[in-house]
C-alpha atoms as a PDB file:
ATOM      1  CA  UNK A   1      96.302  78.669 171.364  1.00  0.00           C
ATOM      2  CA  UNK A   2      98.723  78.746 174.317  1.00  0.00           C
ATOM      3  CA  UNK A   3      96.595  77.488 176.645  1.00  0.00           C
ATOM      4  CA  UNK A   4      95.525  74.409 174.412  1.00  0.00           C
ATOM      5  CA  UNK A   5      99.434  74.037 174.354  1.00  0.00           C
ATOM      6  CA  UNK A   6      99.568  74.222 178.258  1.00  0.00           C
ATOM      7  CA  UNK A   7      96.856  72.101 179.067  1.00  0.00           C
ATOM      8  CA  UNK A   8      97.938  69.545 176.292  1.00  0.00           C
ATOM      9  CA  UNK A   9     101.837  69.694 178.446  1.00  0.00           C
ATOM     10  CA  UNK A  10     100.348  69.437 181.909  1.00  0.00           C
ATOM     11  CA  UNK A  11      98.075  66.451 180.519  1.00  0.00           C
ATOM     12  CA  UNK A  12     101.303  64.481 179.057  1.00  0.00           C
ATOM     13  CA  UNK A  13     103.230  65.374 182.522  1.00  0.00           C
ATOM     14  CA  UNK A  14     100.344  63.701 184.587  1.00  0.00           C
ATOM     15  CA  UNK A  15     100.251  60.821 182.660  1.00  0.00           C
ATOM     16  CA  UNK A  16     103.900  60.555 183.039  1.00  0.00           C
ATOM     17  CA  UNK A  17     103.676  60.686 186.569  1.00  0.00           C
ATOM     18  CA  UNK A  18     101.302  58.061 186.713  1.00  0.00           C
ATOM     19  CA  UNK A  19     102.342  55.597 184.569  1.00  0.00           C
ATOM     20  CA  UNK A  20     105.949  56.259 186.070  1.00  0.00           C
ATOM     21  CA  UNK A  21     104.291  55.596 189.382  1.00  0.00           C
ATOM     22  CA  UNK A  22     102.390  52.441 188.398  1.00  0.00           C
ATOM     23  CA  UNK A  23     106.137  51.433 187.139  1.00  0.00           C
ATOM     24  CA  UNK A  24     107.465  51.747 190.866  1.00  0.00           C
ATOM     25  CA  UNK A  25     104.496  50.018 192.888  1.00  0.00           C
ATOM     26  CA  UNK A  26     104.747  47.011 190.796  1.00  0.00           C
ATOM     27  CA  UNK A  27     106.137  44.663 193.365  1.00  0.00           C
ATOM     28  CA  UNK A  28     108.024  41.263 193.065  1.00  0.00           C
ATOM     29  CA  UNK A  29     106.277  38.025 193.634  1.00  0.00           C
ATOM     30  CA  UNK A  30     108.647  35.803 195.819  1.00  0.00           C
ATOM     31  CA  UNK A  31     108.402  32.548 194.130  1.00  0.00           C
ATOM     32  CA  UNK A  32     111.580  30.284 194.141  1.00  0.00           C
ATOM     33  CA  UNK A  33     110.145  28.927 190.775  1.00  0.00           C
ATOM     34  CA  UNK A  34     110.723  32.103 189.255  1.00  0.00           C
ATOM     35  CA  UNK A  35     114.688  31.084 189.249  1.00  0.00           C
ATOM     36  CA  UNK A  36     113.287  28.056 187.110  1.00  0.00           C
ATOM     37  CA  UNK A  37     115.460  29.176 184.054  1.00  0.00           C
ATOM     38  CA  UNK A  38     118.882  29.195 186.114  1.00  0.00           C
ATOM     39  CA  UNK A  39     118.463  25.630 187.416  1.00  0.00           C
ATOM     40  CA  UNK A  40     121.081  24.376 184.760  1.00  0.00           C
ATOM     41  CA  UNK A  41     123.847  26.883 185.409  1.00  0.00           C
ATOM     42  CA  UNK A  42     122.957  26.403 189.453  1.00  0.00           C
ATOM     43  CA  UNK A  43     123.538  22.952 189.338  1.00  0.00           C
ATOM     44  CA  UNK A  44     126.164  22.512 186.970  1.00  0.00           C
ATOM     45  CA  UNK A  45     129.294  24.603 185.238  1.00  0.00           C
ATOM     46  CA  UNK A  46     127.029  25.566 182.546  1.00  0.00           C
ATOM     47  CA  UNK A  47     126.977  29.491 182.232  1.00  0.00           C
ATOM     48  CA  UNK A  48     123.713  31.589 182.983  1.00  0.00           C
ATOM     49  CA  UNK A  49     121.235  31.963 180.010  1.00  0.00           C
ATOM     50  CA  UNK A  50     120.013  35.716 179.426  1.00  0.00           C
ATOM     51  CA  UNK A  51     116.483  35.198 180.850  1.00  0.00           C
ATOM     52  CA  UNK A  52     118.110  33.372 183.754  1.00  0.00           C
ATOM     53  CA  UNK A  53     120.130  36.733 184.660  1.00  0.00           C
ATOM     54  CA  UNK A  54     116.423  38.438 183.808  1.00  0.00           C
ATOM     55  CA  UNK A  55     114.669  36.494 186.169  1.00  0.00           C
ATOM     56  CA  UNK A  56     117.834  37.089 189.009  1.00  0.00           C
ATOM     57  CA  UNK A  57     118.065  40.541 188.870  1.00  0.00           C
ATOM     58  CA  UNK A  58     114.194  40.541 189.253  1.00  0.00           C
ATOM     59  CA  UNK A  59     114.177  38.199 192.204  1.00  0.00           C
ATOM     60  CA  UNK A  60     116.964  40.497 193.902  1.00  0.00           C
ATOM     61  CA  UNK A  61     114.717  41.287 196.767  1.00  0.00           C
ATOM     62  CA  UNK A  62     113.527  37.942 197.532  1.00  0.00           C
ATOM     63  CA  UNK A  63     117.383  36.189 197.831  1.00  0.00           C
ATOM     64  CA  UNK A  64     116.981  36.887 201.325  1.00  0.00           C
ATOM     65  CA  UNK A  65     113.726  34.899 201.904  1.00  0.00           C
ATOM     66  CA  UNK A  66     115.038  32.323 200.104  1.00  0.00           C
ATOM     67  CA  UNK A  67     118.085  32.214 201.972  1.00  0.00           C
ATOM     68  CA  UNK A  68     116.604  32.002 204.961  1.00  0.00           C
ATOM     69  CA  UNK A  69     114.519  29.143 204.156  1.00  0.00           C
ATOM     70  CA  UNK A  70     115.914  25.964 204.830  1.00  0.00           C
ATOM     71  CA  UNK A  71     114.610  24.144 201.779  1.00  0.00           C
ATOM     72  CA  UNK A  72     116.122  26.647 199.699  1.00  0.00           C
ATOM     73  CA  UNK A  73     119.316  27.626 201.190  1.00  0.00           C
ATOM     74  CA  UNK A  74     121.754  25.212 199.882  1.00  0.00           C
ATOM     75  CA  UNK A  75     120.659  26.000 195.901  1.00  0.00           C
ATOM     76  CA  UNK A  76     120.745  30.085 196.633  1.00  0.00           C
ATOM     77  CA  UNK A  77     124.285  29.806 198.229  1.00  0.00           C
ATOM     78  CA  UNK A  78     125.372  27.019 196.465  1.00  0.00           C
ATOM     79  CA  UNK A  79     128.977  27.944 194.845  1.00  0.00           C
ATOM     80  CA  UNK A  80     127.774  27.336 191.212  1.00  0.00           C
ATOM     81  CA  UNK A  81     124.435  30.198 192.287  1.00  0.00           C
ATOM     82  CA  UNK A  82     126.985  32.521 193.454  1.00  0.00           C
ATOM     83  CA  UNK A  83     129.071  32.137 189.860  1.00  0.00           C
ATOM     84  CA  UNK A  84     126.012  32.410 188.305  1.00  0.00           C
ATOM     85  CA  UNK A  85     124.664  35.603 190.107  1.00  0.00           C
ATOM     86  CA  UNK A  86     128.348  36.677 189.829  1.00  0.00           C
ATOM     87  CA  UNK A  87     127.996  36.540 185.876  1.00  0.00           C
ATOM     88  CA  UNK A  88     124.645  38.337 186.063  1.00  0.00           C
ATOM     89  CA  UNK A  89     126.262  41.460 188.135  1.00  0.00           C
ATOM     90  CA  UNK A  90     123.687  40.325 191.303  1.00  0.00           C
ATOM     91  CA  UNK A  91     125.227  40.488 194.562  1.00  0.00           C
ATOM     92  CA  UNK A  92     124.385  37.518 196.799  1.00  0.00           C
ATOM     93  CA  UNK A  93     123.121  39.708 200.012  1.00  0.00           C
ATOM     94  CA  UNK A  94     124.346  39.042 203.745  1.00  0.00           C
ATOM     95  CA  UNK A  95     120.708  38.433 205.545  1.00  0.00           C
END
């Protein structure tokens, strides 16, 4: 019996670890349409929806790229974005 009990405990710890692990190499797709639902609060005074701040903290890592491309620039640093990713508790990074 306490080796059923064992191997049952080291069976639920492995698949833990994996799924824990799948969790972690998921990576972020870098697609400015991704910020699709903030386009309202970027370009006006209207506040960030909840799937906007979603979709912001998820595109974290990829502010950079964006900032760095030309096309994009101006919306990213735009003083409404910066409220916005204010309001969502996203720091706009220095690339």
């Amino acid at each position: 019996m306490r080796s059923t009990t064992y191997t049952a405990v080291c069976a639920v710890a492995i698949l833990v670890m994996i799924l824990a692990g799948t969790q972690v190499a998921t990576a972020v797709t870098c697609q400015a349409t991704e910020l699709a639902p903030c386009a309202s609060a970027f370009s006006s005074s209207s506040p960030p929806s909840k799937q906007c701040c979603a979709k912001i903290k998820e595109q974290r890592p990829c502010l950079c790229k964006y900032i760095r491309n030309p096309s994009l620039r101006g919306y990213v640093t735009s003083p409404n974005a910066k409220k916005v990713a204010k309001t969502c508790g996203v720091p706009i990074p220095k690339c």
